[in-house]
C-alpha atoms as a PDB file:
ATOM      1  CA  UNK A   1      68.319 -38.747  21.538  1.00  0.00           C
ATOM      2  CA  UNK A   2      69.135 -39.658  17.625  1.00  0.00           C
ATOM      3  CA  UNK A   3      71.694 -39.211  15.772  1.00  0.00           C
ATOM      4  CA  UNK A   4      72.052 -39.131  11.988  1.00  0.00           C
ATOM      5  CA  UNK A   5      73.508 -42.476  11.117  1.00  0.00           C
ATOM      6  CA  UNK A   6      70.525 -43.705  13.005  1.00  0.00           C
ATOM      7  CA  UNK A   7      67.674 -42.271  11.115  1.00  0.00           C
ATOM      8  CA  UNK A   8      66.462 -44.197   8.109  1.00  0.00           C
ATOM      9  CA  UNK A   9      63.959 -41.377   7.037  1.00  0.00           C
ATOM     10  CA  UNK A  10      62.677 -38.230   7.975  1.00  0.00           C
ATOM     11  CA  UNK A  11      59.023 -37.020   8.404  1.00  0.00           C
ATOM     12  CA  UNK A  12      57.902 -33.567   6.273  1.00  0.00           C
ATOM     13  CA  UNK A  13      55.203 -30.913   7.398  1.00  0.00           C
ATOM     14  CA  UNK A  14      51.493 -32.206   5.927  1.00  0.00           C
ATOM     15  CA  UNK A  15      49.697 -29.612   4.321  1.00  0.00           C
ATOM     16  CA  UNK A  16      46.454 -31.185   5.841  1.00  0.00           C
ATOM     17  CA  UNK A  17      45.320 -33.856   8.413  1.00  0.00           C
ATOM     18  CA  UNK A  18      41.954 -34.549   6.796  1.00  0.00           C
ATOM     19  CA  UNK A  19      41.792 -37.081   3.603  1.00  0.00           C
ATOM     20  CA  UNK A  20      39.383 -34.321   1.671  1.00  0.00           C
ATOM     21  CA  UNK A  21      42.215 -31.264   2.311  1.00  0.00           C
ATOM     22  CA  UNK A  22      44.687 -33.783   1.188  1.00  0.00           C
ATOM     23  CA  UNK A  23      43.441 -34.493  -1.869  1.00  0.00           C
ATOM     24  CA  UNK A  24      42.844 -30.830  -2.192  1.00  0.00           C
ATOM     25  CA  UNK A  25      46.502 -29.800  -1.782  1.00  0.00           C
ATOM     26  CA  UNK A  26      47.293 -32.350  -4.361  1.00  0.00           C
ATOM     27  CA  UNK A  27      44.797 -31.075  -6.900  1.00  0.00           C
ATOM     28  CA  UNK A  28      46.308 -27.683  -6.060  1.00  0.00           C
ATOM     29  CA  UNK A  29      49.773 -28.581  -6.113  1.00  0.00           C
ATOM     30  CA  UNK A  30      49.082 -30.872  -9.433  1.00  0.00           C
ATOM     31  CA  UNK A  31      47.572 -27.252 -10.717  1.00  0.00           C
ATOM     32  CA  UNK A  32      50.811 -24.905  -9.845  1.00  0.00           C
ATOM     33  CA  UNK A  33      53.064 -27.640 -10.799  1.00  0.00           C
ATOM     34  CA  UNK A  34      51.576 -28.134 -14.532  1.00  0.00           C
ATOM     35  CA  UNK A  35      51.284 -24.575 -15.077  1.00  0.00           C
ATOM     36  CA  UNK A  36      54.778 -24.174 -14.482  1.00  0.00           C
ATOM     37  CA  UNK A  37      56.075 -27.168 -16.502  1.00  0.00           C
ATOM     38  CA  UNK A  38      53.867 -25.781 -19.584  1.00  0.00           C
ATOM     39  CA  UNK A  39      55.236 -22.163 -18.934  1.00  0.00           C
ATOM     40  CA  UNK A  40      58.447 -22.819 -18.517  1.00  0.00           C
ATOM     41  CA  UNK A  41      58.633 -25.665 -21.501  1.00  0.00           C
ATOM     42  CA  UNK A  42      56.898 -23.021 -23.918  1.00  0.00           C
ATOM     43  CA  UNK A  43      59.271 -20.594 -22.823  1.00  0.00           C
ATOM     44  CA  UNK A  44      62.786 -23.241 -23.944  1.00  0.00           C
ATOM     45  CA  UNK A  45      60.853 -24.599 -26.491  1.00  0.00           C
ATOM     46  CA  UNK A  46      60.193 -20.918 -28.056  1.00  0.00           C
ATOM     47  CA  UNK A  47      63.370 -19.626 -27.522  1.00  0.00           C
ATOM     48  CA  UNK A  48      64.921 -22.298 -29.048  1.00  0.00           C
ATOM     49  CA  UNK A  49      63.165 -22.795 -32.575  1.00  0.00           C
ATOM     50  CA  UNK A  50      63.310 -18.853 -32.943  1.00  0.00           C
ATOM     51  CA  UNK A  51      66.469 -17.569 -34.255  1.00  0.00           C
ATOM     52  CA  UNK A  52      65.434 -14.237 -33.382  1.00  0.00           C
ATOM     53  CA  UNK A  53      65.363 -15.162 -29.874  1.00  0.00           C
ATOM     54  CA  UNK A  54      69.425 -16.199 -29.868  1.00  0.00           C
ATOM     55  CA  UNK A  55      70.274 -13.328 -28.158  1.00  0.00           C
ATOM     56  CA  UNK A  56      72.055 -12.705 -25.278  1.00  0.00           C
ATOM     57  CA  UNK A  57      68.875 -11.564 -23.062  1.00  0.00           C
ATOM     58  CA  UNK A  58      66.809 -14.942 -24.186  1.00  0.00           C
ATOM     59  CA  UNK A  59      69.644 -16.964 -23.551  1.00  0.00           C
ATOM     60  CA  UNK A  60      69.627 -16.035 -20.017  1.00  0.00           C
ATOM     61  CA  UNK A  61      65.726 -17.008 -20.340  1.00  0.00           C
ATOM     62  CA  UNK A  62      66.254 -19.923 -21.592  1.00  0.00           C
ATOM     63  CA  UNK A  63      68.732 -20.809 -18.527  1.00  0.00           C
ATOM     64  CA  UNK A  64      66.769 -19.272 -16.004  1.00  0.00           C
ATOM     65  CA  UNK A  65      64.078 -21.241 -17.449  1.00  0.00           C
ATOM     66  CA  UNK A  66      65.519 -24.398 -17.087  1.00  0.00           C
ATOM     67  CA  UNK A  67      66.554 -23.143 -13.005  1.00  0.00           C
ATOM     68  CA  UNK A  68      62.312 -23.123 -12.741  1.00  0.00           C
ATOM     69  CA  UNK A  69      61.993 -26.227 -13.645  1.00  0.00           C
ATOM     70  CA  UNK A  70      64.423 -27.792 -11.611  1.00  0.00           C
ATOM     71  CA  UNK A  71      63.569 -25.901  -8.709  1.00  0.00           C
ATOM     72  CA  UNK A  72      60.073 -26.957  -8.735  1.00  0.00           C
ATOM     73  CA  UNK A  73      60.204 -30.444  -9.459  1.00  0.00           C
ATOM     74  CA  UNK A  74      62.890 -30.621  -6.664  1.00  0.00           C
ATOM     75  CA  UNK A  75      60.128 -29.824  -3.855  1.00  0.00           C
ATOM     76  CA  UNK A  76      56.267 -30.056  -5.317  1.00  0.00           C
ATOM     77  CA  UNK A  77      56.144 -34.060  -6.994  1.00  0.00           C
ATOM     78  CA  UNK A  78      57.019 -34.989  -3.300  1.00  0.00           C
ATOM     79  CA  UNK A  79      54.628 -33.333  -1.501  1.00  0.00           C
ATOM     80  CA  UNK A  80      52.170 -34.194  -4.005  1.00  0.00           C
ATOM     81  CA  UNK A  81      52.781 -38.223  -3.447  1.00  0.00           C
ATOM     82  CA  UNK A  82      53.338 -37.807   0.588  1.00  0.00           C
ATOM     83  CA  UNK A  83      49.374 -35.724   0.066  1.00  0.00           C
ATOM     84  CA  UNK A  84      48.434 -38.756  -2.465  1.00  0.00           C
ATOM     85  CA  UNK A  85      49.150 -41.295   0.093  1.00  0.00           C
ATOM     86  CA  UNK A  86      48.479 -39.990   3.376  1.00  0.00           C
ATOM     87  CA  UNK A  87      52.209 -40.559   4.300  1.00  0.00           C
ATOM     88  CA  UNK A  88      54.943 -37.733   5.777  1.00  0.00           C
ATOM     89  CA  UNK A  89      57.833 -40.224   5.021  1.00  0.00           C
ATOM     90  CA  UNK A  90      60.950 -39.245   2.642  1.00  0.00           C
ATOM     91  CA  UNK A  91      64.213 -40.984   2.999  1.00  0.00           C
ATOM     92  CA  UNK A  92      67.381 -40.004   4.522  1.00  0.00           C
ATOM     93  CA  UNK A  93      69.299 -40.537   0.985  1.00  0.00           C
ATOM     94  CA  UNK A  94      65.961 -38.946  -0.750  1.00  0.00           C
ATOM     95  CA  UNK A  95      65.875 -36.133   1.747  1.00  0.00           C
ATOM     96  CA  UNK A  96      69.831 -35.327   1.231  1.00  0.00           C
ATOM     97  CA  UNK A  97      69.029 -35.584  -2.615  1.00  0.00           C
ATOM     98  CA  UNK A  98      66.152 -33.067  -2.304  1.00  0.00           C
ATOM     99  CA  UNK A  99      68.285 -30.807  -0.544  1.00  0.00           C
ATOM    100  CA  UNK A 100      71.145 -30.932  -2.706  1.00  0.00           C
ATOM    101  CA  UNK A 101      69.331 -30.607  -5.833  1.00  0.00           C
ATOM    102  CA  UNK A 102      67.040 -27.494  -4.330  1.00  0.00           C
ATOM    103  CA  UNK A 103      69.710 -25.453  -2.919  1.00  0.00           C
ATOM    104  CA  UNK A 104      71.597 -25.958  -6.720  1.00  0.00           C
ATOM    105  CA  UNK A 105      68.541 -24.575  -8.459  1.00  0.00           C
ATOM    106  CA  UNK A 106      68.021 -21.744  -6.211  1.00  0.00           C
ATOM    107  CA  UNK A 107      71.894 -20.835  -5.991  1.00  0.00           C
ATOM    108  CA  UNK A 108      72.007 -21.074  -9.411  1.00  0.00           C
ATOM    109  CA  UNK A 109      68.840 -18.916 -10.647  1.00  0.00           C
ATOM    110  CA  UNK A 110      70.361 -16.302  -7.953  1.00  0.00           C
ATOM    111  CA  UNK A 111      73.616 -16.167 -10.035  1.00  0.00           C
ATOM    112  CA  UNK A 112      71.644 -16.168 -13.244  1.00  0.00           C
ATOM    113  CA  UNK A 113      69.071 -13.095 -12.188  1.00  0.00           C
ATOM    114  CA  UNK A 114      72.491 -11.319 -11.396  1.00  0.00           C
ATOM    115  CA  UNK A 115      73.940 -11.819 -14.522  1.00  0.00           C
ATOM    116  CA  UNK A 116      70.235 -10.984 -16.211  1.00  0.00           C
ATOM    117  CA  UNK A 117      70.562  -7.502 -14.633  1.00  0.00           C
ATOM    118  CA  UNK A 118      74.128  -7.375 -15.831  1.00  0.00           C
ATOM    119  CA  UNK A 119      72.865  -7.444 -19.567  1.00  0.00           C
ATOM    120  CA  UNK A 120      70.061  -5.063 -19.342  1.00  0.00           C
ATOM    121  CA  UNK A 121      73.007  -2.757 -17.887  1.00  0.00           C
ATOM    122  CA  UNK A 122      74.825  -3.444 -20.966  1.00  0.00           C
ATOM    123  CA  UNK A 123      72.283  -3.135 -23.026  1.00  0.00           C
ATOM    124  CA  UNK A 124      70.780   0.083 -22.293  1.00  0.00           C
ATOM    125  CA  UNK A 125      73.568   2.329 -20.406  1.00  0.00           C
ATOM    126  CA  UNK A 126      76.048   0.984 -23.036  1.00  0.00           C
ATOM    127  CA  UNK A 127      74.345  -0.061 -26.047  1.00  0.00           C
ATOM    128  CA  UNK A 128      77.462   0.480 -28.037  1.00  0.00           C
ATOM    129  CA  UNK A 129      79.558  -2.095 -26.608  1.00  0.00           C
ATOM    130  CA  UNK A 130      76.721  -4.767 -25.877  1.00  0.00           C
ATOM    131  CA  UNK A 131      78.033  -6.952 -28.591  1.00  0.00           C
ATOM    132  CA  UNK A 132      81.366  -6.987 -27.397  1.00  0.00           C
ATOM    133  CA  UNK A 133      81.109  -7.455 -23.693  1.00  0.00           C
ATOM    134  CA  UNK A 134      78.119  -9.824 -24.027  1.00  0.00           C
ATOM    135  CA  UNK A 135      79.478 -12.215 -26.687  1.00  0.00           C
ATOM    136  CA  UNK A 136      78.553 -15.457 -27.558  1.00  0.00           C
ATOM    137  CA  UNK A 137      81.542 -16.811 -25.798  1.00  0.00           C
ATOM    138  CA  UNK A 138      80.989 -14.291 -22.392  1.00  0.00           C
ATOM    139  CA  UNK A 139      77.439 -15.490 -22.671  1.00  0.00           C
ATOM    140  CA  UNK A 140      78.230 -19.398 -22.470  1.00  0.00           C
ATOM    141  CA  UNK A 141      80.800 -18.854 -19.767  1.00  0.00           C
ATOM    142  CA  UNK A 142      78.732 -16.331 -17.650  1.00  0.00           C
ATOM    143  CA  UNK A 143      75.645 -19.134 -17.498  1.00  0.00           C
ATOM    144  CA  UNK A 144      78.429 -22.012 -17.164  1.00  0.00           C
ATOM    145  CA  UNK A 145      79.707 -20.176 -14.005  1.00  0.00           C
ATOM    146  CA  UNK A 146      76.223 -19.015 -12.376  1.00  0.00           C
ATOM    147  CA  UNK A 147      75.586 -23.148 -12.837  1.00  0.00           C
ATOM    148  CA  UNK A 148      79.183 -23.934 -11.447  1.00  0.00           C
ATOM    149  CA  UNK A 149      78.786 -21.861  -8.395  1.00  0.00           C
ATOM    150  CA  UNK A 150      75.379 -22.972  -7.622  1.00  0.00           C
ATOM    151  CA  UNK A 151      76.838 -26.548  -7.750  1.00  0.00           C
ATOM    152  CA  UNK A 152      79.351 -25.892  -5.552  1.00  0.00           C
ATOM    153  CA  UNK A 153      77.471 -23.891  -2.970  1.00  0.00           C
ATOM    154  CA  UNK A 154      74.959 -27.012  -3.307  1.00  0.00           C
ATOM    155  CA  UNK A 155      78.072 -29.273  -2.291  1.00  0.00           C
ATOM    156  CA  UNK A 156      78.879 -27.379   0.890  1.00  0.00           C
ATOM    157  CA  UNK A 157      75.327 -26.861   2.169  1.00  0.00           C
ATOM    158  CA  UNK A 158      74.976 -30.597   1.662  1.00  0.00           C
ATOM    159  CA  UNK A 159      77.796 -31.859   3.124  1.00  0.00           C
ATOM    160  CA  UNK A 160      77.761 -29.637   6.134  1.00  0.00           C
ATOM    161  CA  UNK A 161      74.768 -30.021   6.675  1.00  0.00           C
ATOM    162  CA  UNK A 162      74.032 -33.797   6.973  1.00  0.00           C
ATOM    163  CA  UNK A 163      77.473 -34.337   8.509  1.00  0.00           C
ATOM    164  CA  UNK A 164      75.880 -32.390  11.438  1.00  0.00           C
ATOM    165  CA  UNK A 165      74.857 -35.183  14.588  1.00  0.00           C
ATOM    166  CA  UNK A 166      70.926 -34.952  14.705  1.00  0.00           C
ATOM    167  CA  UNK A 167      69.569 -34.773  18.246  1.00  0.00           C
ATOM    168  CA  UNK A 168      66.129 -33.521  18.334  1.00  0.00           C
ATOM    169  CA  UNK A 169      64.237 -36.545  16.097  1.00  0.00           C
ATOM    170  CA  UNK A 170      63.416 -36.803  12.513  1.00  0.00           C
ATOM    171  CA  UNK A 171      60.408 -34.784  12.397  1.00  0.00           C
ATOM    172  CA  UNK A 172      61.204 -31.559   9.505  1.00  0.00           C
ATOM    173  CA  UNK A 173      58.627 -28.352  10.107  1.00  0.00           C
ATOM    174  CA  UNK A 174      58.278 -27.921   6.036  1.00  0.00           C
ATOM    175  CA  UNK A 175      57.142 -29.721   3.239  1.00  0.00           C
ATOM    176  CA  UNK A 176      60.430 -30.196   1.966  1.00  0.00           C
ATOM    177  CA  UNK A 177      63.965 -30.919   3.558  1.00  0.00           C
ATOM    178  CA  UNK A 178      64.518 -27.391   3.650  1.00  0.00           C
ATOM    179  CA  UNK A 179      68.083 -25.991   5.586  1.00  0.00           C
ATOM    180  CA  UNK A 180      66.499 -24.362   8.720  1.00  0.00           C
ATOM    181  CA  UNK A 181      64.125 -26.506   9.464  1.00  0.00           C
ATOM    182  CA  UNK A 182      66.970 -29.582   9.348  1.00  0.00           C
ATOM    183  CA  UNK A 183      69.636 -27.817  11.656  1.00  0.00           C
ATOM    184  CA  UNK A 184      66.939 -27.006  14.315  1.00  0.00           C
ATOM    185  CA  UNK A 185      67.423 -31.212  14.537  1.00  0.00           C
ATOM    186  CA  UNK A 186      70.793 -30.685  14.821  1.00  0.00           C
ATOM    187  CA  UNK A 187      72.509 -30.639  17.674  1.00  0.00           C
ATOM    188  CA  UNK A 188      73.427 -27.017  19.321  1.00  0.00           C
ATOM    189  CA  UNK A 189      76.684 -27.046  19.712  1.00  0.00           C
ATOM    190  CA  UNK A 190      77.099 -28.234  15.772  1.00  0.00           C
ATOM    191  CA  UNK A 191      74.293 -25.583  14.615  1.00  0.00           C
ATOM    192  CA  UNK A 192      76.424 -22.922  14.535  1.00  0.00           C
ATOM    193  CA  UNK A 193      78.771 -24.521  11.823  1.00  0.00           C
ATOM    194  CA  UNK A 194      75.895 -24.599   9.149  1.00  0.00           C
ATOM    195  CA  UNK A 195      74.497 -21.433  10.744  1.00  0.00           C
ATOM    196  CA  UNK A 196      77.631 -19.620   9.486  1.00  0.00           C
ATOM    197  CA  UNK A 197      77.376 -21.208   6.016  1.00  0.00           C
ATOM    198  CA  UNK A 198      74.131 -20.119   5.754  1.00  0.00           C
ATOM    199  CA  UNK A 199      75.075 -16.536   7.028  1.00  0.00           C
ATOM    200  CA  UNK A 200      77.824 -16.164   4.343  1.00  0.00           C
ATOM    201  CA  UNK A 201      75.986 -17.537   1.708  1.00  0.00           C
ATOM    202  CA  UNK A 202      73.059 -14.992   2.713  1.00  0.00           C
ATOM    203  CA  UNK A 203      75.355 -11.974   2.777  1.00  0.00           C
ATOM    204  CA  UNK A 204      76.471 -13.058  -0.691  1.00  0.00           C
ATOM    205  CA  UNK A 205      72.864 -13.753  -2.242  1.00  0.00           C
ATOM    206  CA  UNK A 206      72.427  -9.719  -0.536  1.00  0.00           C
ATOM    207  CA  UNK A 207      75.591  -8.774  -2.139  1.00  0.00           C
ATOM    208  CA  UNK A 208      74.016  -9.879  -5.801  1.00  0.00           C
ATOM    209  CA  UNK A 209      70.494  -8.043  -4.607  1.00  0.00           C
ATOM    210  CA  UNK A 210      72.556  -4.648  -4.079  1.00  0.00           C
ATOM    211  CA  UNK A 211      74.468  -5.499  -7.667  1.00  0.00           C
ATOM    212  CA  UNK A 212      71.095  -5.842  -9.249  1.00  0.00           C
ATOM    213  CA  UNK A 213      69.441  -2.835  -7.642  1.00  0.00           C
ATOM    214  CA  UNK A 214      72.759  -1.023  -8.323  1.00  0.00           C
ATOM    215  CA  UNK A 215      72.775  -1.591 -12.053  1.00  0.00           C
ATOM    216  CA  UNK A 216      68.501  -0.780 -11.774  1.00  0.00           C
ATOM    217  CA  UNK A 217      69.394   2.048 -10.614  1.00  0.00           C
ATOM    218  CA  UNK A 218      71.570   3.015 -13.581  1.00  0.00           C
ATOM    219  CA  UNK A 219      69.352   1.605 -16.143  1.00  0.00           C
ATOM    220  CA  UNK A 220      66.361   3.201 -15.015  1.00  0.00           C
ATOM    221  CA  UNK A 221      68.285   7.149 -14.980  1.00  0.00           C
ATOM    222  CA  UNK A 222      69.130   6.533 -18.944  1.00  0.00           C
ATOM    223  CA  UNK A 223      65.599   5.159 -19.505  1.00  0.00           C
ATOM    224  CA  UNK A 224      64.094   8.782 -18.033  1.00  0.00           C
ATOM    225  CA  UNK A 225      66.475  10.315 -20.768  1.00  0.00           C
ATOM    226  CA  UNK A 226      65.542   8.547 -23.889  1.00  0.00           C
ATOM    227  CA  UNK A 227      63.443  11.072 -26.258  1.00  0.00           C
ATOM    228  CA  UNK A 228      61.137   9.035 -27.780  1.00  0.00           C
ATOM    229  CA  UNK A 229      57.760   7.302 -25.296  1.00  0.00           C
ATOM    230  CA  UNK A 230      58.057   4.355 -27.575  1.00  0.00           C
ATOM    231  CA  UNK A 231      61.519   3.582 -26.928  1.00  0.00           C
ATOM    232  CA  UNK A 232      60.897   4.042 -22.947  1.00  0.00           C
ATOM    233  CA  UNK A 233      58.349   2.178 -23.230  1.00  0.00           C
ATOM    234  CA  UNK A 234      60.404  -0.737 -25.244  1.00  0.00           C
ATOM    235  CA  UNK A 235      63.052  -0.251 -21.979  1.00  0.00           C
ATOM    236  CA  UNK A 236      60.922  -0.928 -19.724  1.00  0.00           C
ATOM    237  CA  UNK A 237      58.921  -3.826 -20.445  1.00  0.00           C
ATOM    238  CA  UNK A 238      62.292  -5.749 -20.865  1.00  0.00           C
ATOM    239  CA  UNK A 239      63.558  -4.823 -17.251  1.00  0.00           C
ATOM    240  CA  UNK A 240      60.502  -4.908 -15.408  1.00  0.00           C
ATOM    241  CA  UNK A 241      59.479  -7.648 -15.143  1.00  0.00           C
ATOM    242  CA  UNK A 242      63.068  -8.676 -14.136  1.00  0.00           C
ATOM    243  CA  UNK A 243      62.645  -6.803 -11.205  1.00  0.00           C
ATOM    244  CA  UNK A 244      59.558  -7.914 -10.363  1.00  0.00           C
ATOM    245  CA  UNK A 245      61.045 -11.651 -10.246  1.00  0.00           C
ATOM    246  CA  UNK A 246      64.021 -10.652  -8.202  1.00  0.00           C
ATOM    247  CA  UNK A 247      62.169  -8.440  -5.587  1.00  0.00           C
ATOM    248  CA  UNK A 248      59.846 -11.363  -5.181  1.00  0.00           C
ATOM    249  CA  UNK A 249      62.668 -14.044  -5.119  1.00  0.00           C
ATOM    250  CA  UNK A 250      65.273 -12.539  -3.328  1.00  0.00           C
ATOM    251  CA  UNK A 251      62.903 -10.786  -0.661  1.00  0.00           C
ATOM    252  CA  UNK A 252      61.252 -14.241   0.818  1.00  0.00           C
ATOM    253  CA  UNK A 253      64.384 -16.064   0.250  1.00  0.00           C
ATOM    254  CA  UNK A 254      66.341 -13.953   2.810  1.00  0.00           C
ATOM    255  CA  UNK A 255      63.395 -12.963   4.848  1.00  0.00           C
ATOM    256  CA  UNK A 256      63.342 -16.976   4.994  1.00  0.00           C
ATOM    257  CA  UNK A 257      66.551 -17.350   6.248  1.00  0.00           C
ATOM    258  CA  UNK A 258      67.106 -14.239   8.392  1.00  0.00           C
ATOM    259  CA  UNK A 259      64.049 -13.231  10.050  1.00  0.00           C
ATOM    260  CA  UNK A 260      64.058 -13.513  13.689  1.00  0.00           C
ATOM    261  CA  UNK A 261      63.199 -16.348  15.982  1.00  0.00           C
ATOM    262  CA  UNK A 262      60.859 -14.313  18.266  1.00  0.00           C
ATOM    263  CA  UNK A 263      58.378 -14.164  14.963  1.00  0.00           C
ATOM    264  CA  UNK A 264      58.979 -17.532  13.615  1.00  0.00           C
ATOM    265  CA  UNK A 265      55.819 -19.882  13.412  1.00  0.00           C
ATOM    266  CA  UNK A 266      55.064 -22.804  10.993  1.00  0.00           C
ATOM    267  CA  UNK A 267      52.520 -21.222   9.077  1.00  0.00           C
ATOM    268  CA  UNK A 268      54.838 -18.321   8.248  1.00  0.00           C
ATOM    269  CA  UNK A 269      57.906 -20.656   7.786  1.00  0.00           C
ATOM    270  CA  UNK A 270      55.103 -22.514   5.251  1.00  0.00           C
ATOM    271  CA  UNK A 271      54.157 -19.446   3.079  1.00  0.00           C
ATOM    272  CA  UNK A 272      57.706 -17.984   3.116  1.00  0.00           C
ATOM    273  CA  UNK A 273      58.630 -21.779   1.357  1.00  0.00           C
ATOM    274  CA  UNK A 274      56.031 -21.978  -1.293  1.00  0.00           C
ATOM    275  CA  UNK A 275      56.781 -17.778  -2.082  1.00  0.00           C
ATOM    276  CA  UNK A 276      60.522 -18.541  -3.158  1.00  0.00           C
ATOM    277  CA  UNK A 277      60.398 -22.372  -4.178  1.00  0.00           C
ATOM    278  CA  UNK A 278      56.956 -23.203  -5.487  1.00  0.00           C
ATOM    279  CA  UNK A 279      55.285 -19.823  -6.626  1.00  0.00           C
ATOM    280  CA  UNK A 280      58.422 -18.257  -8.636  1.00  0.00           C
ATOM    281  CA  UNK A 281      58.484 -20.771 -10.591  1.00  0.00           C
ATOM    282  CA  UNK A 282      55.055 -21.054 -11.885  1.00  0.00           C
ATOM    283  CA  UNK A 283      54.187 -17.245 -12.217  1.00  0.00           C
ATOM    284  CA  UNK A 284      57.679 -16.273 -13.786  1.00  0.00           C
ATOM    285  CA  UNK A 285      56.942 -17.785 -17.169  1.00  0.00           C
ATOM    286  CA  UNK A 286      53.662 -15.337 -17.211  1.00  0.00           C
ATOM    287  CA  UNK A 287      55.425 -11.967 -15.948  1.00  0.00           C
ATOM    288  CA  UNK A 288      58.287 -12.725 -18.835  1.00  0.00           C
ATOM    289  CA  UNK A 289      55.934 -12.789 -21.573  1.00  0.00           C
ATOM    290  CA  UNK A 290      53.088 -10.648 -20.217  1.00  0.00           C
ATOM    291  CA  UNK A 291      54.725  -7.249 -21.138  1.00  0.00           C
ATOM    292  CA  UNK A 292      57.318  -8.647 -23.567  1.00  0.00           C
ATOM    293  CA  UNK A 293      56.026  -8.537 -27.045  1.00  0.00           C
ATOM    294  CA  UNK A 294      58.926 -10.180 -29.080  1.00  0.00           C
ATOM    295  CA  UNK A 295      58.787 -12.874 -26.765  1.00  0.00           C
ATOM    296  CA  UNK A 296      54.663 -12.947 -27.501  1.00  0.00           C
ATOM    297  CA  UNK A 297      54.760 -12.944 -31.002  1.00  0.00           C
ATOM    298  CA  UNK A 298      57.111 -15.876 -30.808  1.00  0.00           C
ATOM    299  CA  UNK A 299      55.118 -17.969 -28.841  1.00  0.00           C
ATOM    300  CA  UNK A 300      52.395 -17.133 -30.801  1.00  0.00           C
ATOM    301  CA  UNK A 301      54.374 -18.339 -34.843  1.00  0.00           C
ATOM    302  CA  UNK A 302      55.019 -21.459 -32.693  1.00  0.00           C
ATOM    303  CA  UNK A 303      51.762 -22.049 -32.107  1.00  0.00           C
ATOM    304  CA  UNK A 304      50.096 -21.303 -35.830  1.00  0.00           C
ATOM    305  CA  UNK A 305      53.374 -23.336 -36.895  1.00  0.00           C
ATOM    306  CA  UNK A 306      52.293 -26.343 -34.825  1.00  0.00           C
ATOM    307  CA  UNK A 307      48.406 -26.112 -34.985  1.00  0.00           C
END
């Protein structure tokens, strides 16, 4: 039996036992992790030498952007060095770091997706009082608190749950110090502390799902009644592929947390991991631009400007 002012390190999930796979996970994970630093840096980079992008929509971009980022380079760099060097090691204080920092991003880009579907709302159901609800001012302080309350939410998860005794080794089933996969080292009688957290904290992250599908809802009803195809059609490519980001992130995030022990195995605890940490962050930079053509045509006077 261990305890947690005993262990000095903990050991993460390798992707591969042979030297060839390894090196193939890190080409891979090299692969996903550039793609979403150039995505999401062309993305803040665009948005922010484009006046006509200082809107209230892009500015949530721009933040949501900068969630990507952070989330990514939280998890992936890690795993890439453990694959690089045929190691599983991470240290206690770089384990509590990783999960600090992680649970941040993700709490925060969860607020910020809410507040996303919030503005479409706004913006289509009452276009005639979009510029006063969704000032400059409400804009700055509904980002500042999406980034306070993923802070704070990162503060409890972290204290509670590396105050918890460990009992069961140092051994984590992930590739990162994920909050499941920790607390099944916990101790039982102390599991149910962080379990309840993690409950709460769930119910919330559903309660922001039903807001969003809510206000979809809504939005999509006054879309159907616009007259003209083009303007639909202008409607829609701004809010789907919000949707598309949120179904994807919120659905393997709590599907993560919640689903039930009886189906639980690593390789599904693996793929549910990479859905919500490592692919959302690479593939949302390309479903943002793909149908958005002010965002396109942007990116695209940056790039005659520079070249």
């Amino acid at each position: 039996m261990s305890n947690s002012s005993s262990i000095s390190q903990f050991l993460l999930l390798p992707f591969a036992d042979t030297r060839e796979l390894q090196l193939l996970h890190f080409c891979l994970f090299l692969g996903i992790y550039l793609a979403a630093l150039l995505g999401n840096g062309l993305i803040i980079i665009t948005i922010a030498c484009d006046h006509r992008l200082h809107t209230p929509m892009y500015f949530f971009l721009l933040n949501l952007a900068f969630t990507d980022l952070g989330c990514i380079s939280t998890t992936v760099p890690k795993s890439m060095a453990n694959s690089l060097w045929d190691t599983r090691a991470i240290s206690y204080t770089g384990c509590v770091a990783q999960h600090f920092f992680f649970v941040f991003f993700i709490s925060t880009e969860d607020m910020l997706l809410t507040v996303m579907a919030y503005d479409r709302y706004i913006a289509i159901c009452h276009p005639l009082h979009y510029g006063t609800l969704l000032g400059s001012r409400a804009c700055v302080h509904m980002a500042a608190a999406a980034w306070a309350s993923g802070f704070l939410n990162a503060v409890l998860h972290t204290a509670n749950t590396f105050s918890l005794p460990l009992c069961h080794g140092n051994a984590v089933d992930q590739f990162f110090c994920e909050i499941p996969q920790i607390l099944k080292l916990s101790c039982s009688d102390a599991y149910l502390r962080e379990t309840t957290v993690i409950v709460v904290t769930v119910c919330l992250g559903f309660g922001c799902f039903v807001f969003i599908m809510v206000s979809y809802v809504q939005i999509f009803r006054a879309v159907l009644r616009i007259p003209s195809q083009q303007g639909r059609h202008k409607a829609f490519s701004t809010c789907l592929p919000h949707l598309a980001v949120v179904s994807l992130f919120l659905s393997t995030i709590v599907f993560s947390n919640l689903k039930p022990p009886s189906i639980s195995s690593l390789f599904l605890d693996l793929v549910l991991a990479f859905l919500y940490s490592v692919f959302p962050p690479a593939v949302n930079p390309l479903i943002y631009s793909m149908r958005n053509q002010e965002l396109k045509d942007a990116m695209w006077k940056l790039r005659t400007r520079c070249f």
